[in-house]
Structure formats: structure tokens, C-alpha cells
PDB file of N, CA and C in Angstrom:
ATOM      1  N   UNK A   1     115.974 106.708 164.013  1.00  0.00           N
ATOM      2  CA  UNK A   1     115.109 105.565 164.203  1.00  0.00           C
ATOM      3  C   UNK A   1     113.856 105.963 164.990  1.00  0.00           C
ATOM      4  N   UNK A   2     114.024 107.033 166.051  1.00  0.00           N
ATOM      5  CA  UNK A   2     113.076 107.492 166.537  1.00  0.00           C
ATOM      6  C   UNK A   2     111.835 107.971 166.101  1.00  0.00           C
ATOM      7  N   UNK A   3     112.190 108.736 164.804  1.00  0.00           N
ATOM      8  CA  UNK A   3     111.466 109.886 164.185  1.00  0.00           C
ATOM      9  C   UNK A   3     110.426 108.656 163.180  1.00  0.00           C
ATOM     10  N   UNK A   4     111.331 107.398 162.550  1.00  0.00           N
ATOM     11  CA  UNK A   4     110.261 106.470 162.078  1.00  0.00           C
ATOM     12  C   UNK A   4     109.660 106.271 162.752  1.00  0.00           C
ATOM     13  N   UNK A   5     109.846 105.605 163.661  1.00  0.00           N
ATOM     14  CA  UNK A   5     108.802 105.087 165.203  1.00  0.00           C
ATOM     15  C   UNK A   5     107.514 105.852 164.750  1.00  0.00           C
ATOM     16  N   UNK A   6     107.653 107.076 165.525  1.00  0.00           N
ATOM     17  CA  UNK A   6     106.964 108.083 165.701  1.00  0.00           C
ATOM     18  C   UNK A   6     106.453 108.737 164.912  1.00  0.00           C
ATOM     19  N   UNK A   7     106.823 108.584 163.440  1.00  0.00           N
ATOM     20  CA  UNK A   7     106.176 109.085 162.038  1.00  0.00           C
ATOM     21  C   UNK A   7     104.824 108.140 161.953  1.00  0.00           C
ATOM     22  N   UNK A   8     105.238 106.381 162.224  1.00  0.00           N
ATOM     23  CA  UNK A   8     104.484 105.210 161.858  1.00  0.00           C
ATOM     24  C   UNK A   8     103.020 105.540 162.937  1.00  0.00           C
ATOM     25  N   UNK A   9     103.414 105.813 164.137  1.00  0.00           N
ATOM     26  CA  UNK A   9     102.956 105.743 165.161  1.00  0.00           C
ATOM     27  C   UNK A   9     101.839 106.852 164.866  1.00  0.00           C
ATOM     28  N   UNK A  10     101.575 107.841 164.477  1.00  0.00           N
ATOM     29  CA  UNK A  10     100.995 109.307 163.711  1.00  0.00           C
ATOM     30  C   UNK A  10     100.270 108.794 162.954  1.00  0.00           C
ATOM     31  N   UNK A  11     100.696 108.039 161.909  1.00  0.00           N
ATOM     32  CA  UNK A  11     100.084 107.475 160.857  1.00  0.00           C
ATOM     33  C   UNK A  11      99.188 106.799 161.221  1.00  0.00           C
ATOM     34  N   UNK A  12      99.348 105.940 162.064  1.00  0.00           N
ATOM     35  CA  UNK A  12      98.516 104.783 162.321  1.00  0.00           C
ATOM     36  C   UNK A  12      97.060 105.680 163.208  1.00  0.00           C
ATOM     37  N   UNK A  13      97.313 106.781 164.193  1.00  0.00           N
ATOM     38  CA  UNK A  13      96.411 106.958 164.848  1.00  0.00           C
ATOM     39  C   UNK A  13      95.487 108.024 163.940  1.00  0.00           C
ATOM     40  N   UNK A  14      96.213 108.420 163.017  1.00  0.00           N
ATOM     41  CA  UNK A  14      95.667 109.759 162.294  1.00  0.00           C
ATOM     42  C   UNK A  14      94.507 108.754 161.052  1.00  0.00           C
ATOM     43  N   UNK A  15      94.903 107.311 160.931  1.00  0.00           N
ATOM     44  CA  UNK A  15      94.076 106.839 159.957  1.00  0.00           C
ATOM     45  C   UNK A  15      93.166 106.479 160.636  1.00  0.00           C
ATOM     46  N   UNK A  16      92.570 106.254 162.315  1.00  0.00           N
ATOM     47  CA  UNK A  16      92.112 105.854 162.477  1.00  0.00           C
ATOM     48  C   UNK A  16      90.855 107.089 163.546  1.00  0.00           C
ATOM     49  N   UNK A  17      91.465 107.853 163.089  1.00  0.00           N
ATOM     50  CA  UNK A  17      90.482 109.190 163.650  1.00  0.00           C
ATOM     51  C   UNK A  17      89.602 110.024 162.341  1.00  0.00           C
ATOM     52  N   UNK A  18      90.689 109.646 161.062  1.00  0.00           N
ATOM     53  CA  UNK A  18      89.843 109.363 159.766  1.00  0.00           C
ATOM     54  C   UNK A  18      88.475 108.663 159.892  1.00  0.00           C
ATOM     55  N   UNK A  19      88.290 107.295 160.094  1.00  0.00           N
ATOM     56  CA  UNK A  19      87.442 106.151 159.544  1.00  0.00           C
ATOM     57  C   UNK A  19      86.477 106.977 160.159  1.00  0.00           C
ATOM     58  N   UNK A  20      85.321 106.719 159.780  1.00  0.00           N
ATOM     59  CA  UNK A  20      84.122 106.679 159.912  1.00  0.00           C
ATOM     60  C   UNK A  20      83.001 105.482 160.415  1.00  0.00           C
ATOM     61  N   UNK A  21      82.077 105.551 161.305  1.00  0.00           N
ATOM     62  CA  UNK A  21      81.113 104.189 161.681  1.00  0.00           C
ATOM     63  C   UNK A  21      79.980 104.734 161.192  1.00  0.00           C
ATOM     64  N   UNK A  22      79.279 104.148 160.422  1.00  0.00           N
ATOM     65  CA  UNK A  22      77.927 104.361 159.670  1.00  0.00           C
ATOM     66  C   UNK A  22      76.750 103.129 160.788  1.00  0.00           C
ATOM     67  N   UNK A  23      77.450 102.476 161.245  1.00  0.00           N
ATOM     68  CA  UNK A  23      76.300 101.985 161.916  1.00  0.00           C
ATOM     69  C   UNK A  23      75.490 102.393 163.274  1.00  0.00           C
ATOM     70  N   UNK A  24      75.752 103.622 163.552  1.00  0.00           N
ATOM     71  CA  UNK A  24      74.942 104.277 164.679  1.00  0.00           C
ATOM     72  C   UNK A  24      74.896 105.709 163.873  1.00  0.00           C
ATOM     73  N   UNK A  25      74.261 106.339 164.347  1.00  0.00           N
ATOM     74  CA  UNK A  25      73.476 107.997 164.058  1.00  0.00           C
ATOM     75  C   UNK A  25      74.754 108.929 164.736  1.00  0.00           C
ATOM     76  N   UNK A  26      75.330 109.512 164.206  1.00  0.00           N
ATOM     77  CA  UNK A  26      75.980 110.850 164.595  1.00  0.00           C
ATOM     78  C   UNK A  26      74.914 111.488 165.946  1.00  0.00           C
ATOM     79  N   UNK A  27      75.427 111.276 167.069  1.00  0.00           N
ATOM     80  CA  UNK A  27      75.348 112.445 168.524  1.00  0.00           C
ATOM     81  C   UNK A  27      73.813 111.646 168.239  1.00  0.00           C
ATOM     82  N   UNK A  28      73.297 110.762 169.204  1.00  0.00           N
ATOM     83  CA  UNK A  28      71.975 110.473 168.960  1.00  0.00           C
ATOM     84  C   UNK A  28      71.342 110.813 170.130  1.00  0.00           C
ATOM     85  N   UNK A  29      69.798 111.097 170.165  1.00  0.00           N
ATOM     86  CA  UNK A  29      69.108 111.810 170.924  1.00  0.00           C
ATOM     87  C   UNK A  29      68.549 110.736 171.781  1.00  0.00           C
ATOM     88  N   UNK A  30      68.309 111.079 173.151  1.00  0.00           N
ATOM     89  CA  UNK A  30      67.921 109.722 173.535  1.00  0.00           C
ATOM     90  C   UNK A  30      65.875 109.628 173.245  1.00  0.00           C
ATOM     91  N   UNK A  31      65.656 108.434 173.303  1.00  0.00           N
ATOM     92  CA  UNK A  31      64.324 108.192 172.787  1.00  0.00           C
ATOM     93  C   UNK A  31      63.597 108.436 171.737  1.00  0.00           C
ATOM     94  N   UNK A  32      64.591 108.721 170.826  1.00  0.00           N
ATOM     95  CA  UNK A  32      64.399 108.748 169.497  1.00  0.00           C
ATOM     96  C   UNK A  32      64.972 107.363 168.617  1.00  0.00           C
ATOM     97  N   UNK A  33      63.791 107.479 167.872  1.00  0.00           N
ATOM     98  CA  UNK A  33      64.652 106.033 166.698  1.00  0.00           C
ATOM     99  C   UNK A  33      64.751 106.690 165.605  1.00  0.00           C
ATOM    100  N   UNK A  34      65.727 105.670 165.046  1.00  0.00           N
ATOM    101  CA  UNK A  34      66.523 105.760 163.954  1.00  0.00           C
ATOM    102  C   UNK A  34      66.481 104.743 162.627  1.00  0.00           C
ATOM    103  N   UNK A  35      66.814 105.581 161.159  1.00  0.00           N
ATOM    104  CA  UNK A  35      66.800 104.378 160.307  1.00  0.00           C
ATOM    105  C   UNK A  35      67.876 105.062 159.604  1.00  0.00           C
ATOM    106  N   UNK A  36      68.077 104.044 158.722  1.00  0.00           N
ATOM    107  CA  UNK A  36      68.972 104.550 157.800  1.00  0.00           C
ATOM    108  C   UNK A  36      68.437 104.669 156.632  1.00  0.00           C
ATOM    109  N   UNK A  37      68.902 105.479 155.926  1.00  0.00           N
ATOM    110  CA  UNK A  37      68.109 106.522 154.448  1.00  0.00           C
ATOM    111  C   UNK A  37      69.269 106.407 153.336  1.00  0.00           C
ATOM    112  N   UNK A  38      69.523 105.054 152.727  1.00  0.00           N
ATOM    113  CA  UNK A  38      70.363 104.945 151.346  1.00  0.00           C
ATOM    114  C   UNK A  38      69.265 105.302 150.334  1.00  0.00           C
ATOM    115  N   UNK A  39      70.149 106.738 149.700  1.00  0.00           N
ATOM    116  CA  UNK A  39      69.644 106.348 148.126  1.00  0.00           C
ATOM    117  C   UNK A  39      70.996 106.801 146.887  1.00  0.00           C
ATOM    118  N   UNK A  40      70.491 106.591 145.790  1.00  0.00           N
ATOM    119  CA  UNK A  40      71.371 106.096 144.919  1.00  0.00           C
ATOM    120  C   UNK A  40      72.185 107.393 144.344  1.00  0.00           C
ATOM    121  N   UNK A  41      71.537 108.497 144.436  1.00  0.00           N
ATOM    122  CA  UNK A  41      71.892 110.067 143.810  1.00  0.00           C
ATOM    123  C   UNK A  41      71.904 110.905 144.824  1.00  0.00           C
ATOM    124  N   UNK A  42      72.476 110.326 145.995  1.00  0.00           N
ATOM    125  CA  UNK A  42      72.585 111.324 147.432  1.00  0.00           C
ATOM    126  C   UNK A  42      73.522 110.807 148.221  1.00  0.00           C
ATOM    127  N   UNK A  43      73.693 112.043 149.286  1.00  0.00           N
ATOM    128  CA  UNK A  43      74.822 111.126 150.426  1.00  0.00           C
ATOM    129  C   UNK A  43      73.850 110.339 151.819  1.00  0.00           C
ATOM    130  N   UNK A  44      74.201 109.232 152.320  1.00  0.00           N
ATOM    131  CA  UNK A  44      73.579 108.644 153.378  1.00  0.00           C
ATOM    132  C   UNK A  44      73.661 109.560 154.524  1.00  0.00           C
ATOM    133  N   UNK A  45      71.644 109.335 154.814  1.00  0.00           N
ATOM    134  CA  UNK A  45      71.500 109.976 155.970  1.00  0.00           C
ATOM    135  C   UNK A  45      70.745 109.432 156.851  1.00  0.00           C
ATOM    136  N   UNK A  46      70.767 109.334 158.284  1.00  0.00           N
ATOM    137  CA  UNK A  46      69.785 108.641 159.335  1.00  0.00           C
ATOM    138  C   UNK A  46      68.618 109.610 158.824  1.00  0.00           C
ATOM    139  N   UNK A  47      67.648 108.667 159.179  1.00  0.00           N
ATOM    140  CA  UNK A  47      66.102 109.602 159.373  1.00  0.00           C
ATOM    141  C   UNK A  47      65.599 109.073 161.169  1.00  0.00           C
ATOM    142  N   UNK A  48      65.637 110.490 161.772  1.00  0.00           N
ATOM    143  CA  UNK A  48      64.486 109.885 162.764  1.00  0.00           C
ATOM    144  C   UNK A  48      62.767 109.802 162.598  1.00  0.00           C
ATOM    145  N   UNK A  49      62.503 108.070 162.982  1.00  0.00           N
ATOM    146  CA  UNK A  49      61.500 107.850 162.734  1.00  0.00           C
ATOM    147  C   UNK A  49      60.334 107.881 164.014  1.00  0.00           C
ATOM    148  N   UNK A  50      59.230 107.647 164.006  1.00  0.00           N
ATOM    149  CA  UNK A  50      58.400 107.678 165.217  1.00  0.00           C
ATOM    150  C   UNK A  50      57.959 105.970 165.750  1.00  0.00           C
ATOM    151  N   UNK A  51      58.699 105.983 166.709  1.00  0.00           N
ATOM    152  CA  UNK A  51      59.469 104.538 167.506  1.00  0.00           C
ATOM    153  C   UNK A  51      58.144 103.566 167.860  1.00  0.00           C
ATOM    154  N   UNK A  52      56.883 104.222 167.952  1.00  0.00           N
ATOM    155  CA  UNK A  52      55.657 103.197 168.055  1.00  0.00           C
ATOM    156  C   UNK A  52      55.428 102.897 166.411  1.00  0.00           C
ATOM    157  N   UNK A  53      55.747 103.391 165.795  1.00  0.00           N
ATOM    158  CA  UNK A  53      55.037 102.673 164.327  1.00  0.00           C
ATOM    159  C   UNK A  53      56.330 101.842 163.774  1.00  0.00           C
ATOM    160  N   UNK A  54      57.638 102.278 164.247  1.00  0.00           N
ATOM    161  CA  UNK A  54      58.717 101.117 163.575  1.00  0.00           C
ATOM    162  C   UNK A  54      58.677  99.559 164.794  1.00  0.00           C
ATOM    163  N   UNK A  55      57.774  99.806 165.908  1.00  0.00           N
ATOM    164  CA  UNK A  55      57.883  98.479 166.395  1.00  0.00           C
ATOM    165  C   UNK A  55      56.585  97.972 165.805  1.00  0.00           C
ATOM    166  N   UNK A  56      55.723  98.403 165.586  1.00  0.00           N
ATOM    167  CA  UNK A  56      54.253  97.545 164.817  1.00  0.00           C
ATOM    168  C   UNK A  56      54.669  97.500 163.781  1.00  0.00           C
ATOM    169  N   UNK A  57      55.314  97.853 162.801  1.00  0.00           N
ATOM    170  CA  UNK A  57      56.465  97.216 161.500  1.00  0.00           C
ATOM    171  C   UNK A  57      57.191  96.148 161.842  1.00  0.00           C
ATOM    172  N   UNK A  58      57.624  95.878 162.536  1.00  0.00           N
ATOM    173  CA  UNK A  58      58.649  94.863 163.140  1.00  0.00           C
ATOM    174  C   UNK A  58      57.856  93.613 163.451  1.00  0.00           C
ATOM    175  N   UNK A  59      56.992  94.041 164.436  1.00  0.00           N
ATOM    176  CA  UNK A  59      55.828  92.622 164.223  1.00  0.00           C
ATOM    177  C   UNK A  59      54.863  91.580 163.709  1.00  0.00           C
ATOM    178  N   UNK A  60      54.535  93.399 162.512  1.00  0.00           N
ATOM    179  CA  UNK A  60      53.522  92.627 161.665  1.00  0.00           C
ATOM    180  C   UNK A  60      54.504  92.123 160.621  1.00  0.00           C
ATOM    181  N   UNK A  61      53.143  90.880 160.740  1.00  0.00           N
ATOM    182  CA  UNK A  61      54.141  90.119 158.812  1.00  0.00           C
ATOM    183  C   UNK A  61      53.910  90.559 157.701  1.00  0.00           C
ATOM    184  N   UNK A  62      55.251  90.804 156.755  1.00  0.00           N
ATOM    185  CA  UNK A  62      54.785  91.356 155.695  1.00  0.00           C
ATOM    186  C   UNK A  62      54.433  90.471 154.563  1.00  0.00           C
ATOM    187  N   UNK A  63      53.530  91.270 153.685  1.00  0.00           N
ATOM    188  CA  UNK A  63      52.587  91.077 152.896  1.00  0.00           C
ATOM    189  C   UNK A  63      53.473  90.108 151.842  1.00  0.00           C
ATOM    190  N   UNK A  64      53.103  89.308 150.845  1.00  0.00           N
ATOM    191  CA  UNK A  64      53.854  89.202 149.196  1.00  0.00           C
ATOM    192  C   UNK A  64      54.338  90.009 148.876  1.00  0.00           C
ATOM    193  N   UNK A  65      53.996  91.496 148.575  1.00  0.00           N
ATOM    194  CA  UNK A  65      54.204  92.482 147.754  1.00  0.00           C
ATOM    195  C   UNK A  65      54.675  93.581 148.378  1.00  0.00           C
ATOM    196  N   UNK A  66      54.897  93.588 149.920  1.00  0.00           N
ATOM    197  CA  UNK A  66      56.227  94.323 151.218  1.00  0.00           C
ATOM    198  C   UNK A  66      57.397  92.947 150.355  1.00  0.00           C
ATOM    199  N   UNK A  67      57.288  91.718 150.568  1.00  0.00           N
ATOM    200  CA  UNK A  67      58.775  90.580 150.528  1.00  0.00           C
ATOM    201  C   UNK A  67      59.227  91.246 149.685  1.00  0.00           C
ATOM    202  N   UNK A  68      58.414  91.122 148.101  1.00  0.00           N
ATOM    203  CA  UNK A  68      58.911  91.579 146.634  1.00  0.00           C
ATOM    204  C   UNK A  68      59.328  93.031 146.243  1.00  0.00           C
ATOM    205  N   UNK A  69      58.953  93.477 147.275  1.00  0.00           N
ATOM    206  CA  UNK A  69      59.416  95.215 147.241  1.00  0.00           C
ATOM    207  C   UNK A  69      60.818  94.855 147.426  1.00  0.00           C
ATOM    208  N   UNK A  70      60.805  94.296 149.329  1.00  0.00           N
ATOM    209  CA  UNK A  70      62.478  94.167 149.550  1.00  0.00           C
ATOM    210  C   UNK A  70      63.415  93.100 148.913  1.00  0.00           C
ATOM    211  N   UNK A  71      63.074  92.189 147.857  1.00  0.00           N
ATOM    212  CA  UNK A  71      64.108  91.509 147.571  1.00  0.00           C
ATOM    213  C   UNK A  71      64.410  92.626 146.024  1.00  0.00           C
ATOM    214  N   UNK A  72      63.589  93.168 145.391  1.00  0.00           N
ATOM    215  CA  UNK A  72      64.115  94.252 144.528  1.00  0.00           C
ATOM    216  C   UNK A  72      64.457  95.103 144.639  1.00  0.00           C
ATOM    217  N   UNK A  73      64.485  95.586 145.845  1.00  0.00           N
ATOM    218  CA  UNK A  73      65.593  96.407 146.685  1.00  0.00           C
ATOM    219  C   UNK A  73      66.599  96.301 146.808  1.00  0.00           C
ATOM    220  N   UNK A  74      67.038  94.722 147.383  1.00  0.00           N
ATOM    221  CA  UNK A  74      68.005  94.097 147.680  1.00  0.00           C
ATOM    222  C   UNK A  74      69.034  93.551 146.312  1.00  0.00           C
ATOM    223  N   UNK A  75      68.091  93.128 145.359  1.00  0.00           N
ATOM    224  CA  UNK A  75      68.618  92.823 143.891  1.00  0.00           C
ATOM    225  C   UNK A  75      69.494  94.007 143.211  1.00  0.00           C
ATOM    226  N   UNK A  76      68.801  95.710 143.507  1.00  0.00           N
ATOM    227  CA  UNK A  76      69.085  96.690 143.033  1.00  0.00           C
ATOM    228  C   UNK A  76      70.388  97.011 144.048  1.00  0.00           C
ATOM    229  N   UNK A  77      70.518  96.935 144.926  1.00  0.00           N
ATOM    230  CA  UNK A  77      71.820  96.999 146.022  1.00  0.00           C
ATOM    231  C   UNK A  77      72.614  96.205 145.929  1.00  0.00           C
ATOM    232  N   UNK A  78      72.608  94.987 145.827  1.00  0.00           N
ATOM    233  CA  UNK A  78      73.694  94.073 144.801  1.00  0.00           C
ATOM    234  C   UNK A  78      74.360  94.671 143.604  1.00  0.00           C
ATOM    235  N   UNK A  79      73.274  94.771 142.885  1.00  0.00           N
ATOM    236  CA  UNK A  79      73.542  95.212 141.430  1.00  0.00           C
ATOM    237  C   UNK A  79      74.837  96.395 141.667  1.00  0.00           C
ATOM    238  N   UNK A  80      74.481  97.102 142.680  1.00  0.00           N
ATOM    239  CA  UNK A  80      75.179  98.592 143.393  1.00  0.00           C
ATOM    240  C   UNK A  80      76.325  97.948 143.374  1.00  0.00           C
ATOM    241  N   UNK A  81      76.644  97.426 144.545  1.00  0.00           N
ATOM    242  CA  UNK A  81      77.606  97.213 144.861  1.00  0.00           C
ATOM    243  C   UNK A  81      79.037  96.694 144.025  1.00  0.00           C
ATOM    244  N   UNK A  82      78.306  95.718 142.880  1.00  0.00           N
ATOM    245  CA  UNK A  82      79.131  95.053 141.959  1.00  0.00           C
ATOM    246  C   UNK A  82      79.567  96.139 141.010  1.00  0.00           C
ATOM    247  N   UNK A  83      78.777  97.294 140.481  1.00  0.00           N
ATOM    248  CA  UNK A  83      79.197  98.639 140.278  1.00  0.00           C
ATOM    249  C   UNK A  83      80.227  98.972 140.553  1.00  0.00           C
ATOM    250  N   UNK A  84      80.365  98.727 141.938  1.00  0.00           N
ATOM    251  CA  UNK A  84      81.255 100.322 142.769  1.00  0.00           C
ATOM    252  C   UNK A  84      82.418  98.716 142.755  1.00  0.00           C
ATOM    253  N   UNK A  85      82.314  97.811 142.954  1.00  0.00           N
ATOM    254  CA  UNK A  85      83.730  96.411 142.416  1.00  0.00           C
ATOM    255  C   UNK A  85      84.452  96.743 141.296  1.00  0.00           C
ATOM    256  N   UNK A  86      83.601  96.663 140.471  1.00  0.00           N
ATOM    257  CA  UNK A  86      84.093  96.818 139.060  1.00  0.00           C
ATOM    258  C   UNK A  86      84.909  98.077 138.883  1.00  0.00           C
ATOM    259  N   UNK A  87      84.137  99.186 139.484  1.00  0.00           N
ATOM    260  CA  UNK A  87      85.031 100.838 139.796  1.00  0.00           C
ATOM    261  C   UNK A  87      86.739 100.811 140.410  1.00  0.00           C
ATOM    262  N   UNK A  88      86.757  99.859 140.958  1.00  0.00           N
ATOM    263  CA  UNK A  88      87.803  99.860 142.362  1.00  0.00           C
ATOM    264  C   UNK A  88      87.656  99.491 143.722  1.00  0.00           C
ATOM    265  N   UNK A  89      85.859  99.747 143.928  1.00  0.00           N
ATOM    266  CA  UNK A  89      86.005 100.269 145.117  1.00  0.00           C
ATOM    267  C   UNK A  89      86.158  98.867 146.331  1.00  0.00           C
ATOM    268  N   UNK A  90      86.334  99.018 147.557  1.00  0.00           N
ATOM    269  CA  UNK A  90      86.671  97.911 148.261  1.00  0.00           C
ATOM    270  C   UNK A  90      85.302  97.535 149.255  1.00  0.00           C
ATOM    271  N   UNK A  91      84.088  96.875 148.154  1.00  0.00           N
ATOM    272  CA  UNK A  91      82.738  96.892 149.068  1.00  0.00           C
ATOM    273  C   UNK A  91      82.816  95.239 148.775  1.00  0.00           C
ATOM    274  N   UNK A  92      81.547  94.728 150.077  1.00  0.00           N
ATOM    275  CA  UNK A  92      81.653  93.075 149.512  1.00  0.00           C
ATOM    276  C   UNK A  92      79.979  93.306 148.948  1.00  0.00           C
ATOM    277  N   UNK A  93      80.004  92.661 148.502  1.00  0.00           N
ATOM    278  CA  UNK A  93      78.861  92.474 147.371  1.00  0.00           C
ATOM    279  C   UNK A  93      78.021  91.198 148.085  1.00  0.00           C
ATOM    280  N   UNK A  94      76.775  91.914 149.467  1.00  0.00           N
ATOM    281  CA  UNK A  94      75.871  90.950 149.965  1.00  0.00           C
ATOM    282  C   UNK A  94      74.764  91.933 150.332  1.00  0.00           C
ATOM    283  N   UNK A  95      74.387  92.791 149.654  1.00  0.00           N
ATOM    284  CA  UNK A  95      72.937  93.477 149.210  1.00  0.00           C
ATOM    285  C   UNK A  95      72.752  93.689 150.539  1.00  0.00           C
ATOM    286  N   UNK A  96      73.339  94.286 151.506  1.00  0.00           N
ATOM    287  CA  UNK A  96      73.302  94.710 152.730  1.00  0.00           C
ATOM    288  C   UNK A  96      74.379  96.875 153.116  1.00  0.00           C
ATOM    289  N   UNK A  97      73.395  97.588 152.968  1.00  0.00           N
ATOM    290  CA  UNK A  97      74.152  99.188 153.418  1.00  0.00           C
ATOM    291  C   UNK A  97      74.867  98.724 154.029  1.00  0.00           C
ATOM    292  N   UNK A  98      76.208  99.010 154.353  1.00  0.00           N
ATOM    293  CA  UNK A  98      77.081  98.509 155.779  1.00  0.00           C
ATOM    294  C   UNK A  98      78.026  99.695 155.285  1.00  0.00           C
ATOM    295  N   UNK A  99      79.191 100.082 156.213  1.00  0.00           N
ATOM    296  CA  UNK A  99      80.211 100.618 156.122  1.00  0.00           C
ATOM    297  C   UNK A  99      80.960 100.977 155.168  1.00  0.00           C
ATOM    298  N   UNK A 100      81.488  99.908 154.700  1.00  0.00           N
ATOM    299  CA  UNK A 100      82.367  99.965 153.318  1.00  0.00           C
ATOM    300  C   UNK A 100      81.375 100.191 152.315  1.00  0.00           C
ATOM    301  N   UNK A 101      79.739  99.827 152.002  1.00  0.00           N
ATOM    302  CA  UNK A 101      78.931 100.348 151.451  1.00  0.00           C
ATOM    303  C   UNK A 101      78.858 101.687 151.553  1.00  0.00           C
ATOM    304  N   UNK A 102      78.917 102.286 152.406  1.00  0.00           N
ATOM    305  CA  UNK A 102      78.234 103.996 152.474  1.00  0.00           C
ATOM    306  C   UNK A 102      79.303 104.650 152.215  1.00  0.00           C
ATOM    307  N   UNK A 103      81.091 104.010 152.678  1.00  0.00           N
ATOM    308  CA  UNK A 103      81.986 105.094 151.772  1.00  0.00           C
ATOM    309  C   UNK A 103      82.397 104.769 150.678  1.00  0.00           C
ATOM    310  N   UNK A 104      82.231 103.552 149.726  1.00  0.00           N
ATOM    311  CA  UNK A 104      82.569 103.968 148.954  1.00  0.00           C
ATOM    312  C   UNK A 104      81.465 104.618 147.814  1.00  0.00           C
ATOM    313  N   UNK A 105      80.202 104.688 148.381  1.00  0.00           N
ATOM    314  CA  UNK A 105      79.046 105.027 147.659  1.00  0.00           C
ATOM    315  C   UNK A 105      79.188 106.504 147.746  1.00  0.00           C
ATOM    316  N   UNK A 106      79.944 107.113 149.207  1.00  0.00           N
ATOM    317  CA  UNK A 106      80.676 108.883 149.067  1.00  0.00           C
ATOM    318  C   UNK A 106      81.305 109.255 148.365  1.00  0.00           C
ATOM    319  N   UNK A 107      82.341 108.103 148.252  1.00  0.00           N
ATOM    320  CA  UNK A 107      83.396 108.805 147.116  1.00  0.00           C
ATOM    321  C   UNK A 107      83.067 108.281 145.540  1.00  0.00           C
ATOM    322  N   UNK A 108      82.294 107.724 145.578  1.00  0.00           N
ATOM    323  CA  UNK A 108      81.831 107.683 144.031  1.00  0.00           C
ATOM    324  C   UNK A 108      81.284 108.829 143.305  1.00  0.00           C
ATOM    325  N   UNK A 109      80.149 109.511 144.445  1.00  0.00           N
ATOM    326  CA  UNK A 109      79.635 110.147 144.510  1.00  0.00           C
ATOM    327  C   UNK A 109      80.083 111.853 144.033  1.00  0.00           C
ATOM    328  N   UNK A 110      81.514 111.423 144.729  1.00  0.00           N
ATOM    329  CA  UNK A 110      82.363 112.910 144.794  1.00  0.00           C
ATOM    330  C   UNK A 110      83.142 112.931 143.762  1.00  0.00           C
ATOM    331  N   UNK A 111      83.694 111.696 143.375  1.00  0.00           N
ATOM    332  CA  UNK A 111      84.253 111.512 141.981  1.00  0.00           C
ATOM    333  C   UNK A 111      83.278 111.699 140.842  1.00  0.00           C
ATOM    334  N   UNK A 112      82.024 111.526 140.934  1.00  0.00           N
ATOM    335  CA  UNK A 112      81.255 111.237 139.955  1.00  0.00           C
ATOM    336  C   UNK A 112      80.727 113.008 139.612  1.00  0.00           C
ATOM    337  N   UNK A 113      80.895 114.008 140.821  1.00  0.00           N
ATOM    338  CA  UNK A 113      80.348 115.752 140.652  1.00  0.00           C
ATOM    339  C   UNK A 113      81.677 116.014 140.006  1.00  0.00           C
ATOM    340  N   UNK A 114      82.701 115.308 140.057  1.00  0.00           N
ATOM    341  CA  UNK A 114      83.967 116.694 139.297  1.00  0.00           C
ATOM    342  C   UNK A 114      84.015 116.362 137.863  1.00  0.00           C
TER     343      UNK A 114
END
């Protein structure tokens, strides 16, 4: 009875030294910013960016044609996601990179080279 215990107990910590967090930068530098870099034929990577021009981005309003960039962005990342549904994979489908977005967009990825 012990050895279950303690088999379960393994299991549980070994799945959880597995997972992965996509929402902060691997070992981040201090005073540096960060973005995140999804694209569709690659694996996700932070980019560091230069931290005075992503806060004058942040303030200024964007244009018609900045909105219409990002909602066809956002349309095309939907579209993604319902993809990788239909595949198996376990993503929710709200046109947002998040977690369950970036792995199962890895292992598609890795399934998709063999």
C-alpha cells in the first residue's frame, strides 16, 4: 500500500515539474522588456523589446488600420486554435496566445516534422 502511495505521490510531482508557464520570459533580465513572438511555422519565443517605444505604443491610440491589422490577427488565431480542437488538442478557442495555446501549437508542430 505504501509503494502506491508513493508511486501516486512521484507522479503527481513529476507532472508538475513537467508543465511549463509561457506567461513570463525564461530567467528574465532585469530592465528589460518583453513580448511575446507567436508565429504559425515556428516554436514561441519572447523578443526583448526597447521599453521606451513599447510604452509610447501603449499610449498612443491606434489608428483604423493598427484595429484592423489586430482583429485579423485575432480572426487568424481563432481560426488556429479551432485547428489544433479539431486535431485533439486541449486549447480554448478565444483568439488570445496563452498556455495551452503555445503547447499545443509545440506539439503540433513536432507531430507535424515526423
Amino acid at each position: 500500500m505504501k509503494t502506491v502511495i508513493l508511486f501516486i505521490i512521484i507522479l503527481a510531482f513529476s507532472d508538475q515539474l513537467n508543465a511549463q508557464n509561457y506567461d513570463l520570459p525564461p530567467n528574465p533580465i532585469e530592465g528589460k522588456c518583453y513580448v511575446k513572438s507567436f508565429k504559425y511555422d515556428k516554436k514561441f519565443k519572447w523578443k526583448i523589446i526597447d521599453c521606451e517605444k513599447a510604452k509610447r505604443e501603449a499610449v498612443k491610440e491606434k489608428s483604423t488600420r493598427e484595429k484592423l491589422k489586430d482583429y485579423k490577427e485575432r480572426v487568424k488565431l481563432i481560426k488556429y486554435q479551432e485547428k489544433l480542437v479539431k486535431l485533439g488538442y486541449n486549447v480554448h478557442i478565444n483568439g488570445v496566445v496563452d498556455n495551452k495555446t503555445i503547447n499545443a501549437h509545440h506539439k503540433y508542430l513536432k507531430k507535424k516534422r515526423k
